[in-house]
C-alpha atoms as a PDB file:
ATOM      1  CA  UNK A   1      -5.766  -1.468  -9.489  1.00  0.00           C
ATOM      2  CA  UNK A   2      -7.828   0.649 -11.844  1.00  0.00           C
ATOM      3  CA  UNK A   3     -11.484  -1.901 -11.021  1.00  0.00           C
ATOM      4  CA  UNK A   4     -10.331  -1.418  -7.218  1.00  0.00           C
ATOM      5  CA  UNK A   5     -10.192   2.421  -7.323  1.00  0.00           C
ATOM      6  CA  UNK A   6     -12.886   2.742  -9.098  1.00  0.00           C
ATOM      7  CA  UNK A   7     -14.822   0.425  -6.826  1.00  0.00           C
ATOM      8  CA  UNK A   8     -13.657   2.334  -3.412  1.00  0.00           C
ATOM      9  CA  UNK A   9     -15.457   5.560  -5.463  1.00  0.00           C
ATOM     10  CA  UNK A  10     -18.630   3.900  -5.907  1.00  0.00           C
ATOM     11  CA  UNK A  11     -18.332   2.981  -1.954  1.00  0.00           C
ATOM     12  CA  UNK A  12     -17.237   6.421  -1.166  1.00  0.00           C
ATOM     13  CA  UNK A  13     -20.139   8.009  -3.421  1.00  0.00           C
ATOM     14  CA  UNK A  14     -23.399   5.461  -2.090  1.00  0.00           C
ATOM     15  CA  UNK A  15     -22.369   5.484   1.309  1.00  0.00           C
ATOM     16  CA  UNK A  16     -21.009   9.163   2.108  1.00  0.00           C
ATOM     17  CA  UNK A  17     -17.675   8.027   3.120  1.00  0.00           C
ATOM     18  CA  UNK A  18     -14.293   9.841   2.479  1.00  0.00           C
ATOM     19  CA  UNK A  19     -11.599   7.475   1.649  1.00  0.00           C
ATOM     20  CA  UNK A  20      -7.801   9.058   1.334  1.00  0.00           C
ATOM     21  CA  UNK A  21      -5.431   7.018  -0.617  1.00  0.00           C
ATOM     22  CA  UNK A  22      -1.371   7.738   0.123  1.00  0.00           C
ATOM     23  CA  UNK A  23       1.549   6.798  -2.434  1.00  0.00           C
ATOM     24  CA  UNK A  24       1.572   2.797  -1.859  1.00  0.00           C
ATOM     25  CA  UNK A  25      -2.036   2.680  -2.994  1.00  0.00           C
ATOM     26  CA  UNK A  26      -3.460   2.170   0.611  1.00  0.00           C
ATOM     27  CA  UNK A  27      -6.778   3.697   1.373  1.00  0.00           C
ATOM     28  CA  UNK A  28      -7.985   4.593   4.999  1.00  0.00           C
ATOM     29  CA  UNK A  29     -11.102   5.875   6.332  1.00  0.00           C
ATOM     30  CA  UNK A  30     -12.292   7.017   9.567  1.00  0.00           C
ATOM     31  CA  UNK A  31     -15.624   5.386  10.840  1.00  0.00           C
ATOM     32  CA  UNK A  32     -17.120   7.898  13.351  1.00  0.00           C
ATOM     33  CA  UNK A  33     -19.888   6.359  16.028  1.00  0.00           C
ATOM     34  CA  UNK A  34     -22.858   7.983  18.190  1.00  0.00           C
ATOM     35  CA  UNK A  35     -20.826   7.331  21.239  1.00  0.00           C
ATOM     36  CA  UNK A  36     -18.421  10.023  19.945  1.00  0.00           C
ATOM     37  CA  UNK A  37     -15.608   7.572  19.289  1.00  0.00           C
ATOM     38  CA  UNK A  38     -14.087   6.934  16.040  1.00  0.00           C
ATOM     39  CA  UNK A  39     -11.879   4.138  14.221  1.00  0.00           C
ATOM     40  CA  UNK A  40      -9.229   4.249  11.454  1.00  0.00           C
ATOM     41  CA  UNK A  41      -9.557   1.335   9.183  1.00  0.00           C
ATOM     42  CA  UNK A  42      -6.898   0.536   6.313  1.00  0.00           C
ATOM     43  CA  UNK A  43      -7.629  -1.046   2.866  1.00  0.00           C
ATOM     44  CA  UNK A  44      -5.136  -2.470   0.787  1.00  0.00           C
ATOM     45  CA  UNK A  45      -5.679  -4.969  -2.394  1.00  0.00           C
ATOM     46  CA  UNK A  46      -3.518  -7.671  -2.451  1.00  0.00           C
ATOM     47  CA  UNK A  47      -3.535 -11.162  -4.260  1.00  0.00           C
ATOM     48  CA  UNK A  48      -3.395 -14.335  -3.116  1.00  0.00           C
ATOM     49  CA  UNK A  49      -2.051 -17.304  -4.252  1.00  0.00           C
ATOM     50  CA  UNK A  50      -3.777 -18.029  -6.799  1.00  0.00           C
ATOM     51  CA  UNK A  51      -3.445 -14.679  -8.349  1.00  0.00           C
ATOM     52  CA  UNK A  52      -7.015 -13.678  -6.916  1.00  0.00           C
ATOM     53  CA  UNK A  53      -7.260 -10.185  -6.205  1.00  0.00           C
ATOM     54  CA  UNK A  54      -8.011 -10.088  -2.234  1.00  0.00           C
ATOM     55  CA  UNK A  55      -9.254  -6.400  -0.113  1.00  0.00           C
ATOM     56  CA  UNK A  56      -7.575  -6.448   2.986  1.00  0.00           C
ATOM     57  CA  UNK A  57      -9.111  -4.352   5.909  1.00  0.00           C
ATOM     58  CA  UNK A  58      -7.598  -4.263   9.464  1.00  0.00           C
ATOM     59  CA  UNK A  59      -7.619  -1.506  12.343  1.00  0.00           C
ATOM     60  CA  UNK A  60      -5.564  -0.669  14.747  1.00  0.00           C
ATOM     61  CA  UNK A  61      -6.926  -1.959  18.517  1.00  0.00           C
ATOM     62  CA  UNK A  62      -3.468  -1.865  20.744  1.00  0.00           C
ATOM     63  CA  UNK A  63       0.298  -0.948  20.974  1.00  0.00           C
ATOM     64  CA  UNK A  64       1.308  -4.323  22.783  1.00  0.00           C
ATOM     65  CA  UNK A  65       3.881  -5.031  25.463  1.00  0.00           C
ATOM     66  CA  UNK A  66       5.591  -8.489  25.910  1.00  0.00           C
ATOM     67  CA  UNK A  67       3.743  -8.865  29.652  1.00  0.00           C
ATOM     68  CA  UNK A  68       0.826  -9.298  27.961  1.00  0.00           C
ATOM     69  CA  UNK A  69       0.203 -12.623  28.234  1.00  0.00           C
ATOM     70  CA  UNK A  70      -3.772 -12.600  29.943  1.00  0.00           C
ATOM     71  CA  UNK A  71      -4.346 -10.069  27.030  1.00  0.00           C
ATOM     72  CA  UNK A  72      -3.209 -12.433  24.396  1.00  0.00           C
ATOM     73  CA  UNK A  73      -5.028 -15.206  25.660  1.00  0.00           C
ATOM     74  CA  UNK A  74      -7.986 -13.283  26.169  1.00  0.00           C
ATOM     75  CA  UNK A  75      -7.594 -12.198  21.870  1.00  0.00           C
ATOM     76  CA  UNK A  76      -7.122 -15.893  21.051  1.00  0.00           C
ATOM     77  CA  UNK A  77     -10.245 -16.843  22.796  1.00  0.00           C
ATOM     78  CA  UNK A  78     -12.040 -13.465  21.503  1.00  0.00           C
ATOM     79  CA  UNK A  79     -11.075 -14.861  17.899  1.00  0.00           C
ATOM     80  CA  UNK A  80     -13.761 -17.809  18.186  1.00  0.00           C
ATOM     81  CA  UNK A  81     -16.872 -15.193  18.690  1.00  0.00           C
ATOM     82  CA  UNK A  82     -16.256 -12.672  15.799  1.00  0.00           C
ATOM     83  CA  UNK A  83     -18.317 -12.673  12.870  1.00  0.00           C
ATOM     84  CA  UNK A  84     -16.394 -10.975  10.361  1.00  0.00           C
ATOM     85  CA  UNK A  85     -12.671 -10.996  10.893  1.00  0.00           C
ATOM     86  CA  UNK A  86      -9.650 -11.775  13.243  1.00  0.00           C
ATOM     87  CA  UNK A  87      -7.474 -10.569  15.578  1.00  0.00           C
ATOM     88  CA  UNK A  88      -4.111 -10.515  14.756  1.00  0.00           C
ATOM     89  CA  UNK A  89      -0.395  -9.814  15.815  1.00  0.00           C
ATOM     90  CA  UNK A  90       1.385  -6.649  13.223  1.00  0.00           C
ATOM     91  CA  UNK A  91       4.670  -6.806  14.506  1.00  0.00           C
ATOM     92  CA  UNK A  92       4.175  -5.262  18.173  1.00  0.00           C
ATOM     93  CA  UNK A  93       0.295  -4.590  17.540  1.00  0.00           C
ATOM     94  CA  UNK A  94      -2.914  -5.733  17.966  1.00  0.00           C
ATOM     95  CA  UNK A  95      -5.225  -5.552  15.023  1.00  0.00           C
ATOM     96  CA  UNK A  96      -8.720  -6.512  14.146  1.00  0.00           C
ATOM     97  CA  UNK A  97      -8.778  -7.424   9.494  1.00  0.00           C
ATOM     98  CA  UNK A  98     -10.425  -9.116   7.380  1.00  0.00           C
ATOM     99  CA  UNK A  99     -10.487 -10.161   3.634  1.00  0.00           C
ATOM    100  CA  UNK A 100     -12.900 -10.354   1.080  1.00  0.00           C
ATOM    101  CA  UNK A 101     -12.400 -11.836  -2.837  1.00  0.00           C
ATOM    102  CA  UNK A 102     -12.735  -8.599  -4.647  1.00  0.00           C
ATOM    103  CA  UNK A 103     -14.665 -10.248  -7.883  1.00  0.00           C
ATOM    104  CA  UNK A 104     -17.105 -11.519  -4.985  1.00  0.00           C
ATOM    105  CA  UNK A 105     -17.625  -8.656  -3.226  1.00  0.00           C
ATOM    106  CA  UNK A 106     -20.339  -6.191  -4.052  1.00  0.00           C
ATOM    107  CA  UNK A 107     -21.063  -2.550  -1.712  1.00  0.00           C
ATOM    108  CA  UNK A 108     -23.260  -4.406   1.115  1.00  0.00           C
ATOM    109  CA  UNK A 109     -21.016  -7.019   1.644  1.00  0.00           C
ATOM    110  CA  UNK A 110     -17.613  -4.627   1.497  1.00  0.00           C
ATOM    111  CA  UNK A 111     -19.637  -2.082   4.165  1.00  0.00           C
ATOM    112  CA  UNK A 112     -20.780  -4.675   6.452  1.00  0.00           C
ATOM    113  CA  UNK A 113     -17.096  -5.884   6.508  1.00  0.00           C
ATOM    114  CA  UNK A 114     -16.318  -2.315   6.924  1.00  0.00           C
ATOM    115  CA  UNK A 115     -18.218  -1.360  10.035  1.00  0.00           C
ATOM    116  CA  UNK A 116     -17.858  -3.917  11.660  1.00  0.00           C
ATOM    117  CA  UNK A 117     -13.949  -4.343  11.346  1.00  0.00           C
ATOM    118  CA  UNK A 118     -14.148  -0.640  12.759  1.00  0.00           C
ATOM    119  CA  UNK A 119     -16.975  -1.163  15.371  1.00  0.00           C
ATOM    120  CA  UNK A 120     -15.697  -4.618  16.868  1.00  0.00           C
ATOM    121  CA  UNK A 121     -11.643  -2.493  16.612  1.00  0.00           C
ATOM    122  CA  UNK A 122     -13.109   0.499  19.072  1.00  0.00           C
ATOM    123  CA  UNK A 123     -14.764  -1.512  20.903  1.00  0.00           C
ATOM    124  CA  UNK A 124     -11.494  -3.591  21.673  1.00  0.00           C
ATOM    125  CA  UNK A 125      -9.226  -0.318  21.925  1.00  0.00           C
ATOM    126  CA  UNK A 126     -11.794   1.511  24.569  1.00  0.00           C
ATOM    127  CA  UNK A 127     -11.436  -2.297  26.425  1.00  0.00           C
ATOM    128  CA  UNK A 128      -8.043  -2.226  26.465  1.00  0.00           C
ATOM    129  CA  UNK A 129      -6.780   1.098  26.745  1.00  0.00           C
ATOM    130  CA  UNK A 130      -9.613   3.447  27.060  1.00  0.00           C
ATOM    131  CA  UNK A 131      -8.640   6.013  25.364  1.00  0.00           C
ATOM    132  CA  UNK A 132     -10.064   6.664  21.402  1.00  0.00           C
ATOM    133  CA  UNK A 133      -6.535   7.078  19.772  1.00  0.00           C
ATOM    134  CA  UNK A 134      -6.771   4.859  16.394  1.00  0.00           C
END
């Protein structure tokens, strides 16, 4: 954990961006946009299973309901066109992540990922909801 932390300070300190980390050792930061909309975006480090370590990113886009069904489609399909990333079911929620091999990934590559995991989220959540809540 001690390479990852260390690496989410180097982020934090070239890029100006505030990370907070809680008591399970996941870190969040809030990606603000000229529209005046922002997105929360959560970082964990995980392996997988091959005992790689793996950084996890995914945002919040929508609370769901089970009548849903043209808006679950419409993700599925939305899933071919993204660059970085997937949307995804969390329990009742519809998320945007991504992962990236942590020995692989260097600042450019972890941003990019970044940003666009939070750009591609908000611009999902003001689709579906309209409101700027995540």
């Amino acid at each position: 954990m001690e390479v990852f932390d260390g690496f989410i300070a180097a982020i934090a300190a070239e890029f100006r961006i505030n990370f907070h980390k809680d008591d399970e050792g996941v870190y969040t930061t809030n990606l603000e946009f000229e529209n005046g909309r922002s997105q929360q975006v959560l970082i964990t480090l995980t392996k997988d299973e091959t005992g790689d370590r793996v950084i996890n990113y995914y945002t919040i886009v929508a609370k769901l309901k089970d009548d849903y069904f043209e808006l679950y489609k419409y993700a599925l399909q939305l899933n071919t066109t993204l660059i970085y990333g997937a949307l995804s079911l969390l329990n009742s929620t519809l998320i945007i992540r991504d992962s990236l091999l942590l020995k692989d990934c260097d600042p450019q590559r972890f941003m990019k990922s970044l940003t666009y995991i939070a750009a591609k989220g908000d611009e999902l959540e003001e689709l579906f909801i309209s409101k700027n809540i995540y």
